[in-house]
Protein backbone atom coordinates (compact mmCIF):
# COMPACT_ATOMS: atom_id res chain seq x y z
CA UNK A 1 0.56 27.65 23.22
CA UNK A 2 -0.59 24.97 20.70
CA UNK A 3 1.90 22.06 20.55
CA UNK A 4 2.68 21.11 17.10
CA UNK A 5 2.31 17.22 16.19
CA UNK A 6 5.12 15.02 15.97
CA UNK A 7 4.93 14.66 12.53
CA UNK A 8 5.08 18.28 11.58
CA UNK A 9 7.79 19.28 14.03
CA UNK A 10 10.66 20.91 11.73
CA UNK A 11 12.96 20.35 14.21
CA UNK A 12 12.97 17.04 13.65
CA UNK A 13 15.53 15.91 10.83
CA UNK A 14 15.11 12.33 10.06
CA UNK A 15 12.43 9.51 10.12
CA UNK A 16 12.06 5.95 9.73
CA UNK A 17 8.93 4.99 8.23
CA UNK A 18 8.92 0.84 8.36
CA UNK A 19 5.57 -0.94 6.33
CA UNK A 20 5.22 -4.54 6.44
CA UNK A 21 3.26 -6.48 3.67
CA UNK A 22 1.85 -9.61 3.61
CA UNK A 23 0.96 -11.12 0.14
CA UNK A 24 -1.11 -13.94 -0.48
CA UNK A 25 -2.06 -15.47 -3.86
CA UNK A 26 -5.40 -16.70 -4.81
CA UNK A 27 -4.61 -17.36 -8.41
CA UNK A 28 -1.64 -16.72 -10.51
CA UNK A 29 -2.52 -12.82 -10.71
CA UNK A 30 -4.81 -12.50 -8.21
CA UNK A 31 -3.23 -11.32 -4.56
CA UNK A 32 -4.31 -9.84 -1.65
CA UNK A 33 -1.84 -8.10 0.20
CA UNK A 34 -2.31 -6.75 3.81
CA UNK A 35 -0.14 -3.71 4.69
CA UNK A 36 0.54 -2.95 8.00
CA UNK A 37 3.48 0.62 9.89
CA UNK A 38 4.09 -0.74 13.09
CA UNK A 39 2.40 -3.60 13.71
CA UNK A 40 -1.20 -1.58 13.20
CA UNK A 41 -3.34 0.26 10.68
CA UNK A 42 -3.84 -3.37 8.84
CA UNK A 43 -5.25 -2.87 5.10
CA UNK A 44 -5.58 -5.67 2.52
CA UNK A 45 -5.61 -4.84 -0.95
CA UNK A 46 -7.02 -6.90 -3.90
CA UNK A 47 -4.59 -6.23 -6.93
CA UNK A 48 -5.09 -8.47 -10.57
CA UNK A 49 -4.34 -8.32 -14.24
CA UNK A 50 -6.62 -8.21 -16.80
CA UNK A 51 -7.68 -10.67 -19.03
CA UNK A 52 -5.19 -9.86 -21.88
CA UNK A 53 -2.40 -10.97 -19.55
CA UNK A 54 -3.87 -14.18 -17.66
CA UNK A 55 -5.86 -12.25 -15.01
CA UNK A 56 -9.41 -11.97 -14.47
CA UNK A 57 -9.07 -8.12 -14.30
CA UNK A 58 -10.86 -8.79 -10.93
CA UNK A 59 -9.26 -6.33 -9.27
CA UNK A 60 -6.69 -3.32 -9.90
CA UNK A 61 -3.87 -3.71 -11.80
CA UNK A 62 -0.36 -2.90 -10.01
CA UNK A 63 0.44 -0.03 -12.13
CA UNK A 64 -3.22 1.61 -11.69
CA UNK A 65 -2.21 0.85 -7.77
CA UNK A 66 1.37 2.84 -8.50
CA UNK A 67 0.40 5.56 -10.89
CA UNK A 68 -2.29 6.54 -7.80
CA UNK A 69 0.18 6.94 -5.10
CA UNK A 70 2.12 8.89 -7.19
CA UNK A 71 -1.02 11.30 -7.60
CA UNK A 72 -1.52 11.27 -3.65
């Protein structure tokens, strides 16, 4: 019998799903931010504004970063 994984048992009811983020600015609308669940799976994201708001459009805004994870 094939065990199903943890996170597709539907016997389970609830979860707690923790992220911690780390945010660090490099100019006012430049930031890095490193994400981490559970103390592992570290990624650091670049996010900035464009030009027409003070940024130097350097990076992803935080609405192009929020309109794709509600696409995924």
């Amino acid at each position: 019998m094939t065990s199903i994984p943890e996170g597709l048992n539907p016997k389970i009811e609830t979860r707690e799903i923790v992220f911690e983020a780390d945010v660090n600015l490099v100019t006012p609308f430049l930031k890095l931010a490193t994400v981490s669940r559970g103390g592992s799976g570290h990624m650091t994201f670049a996010s900035d504004e464009g030009p027409s708001l003070g940024g130097l459009g350097s990076a992803p805004t935080p609405l192009m970063y929020f309109s794709a994870a509600l696409a995924f």
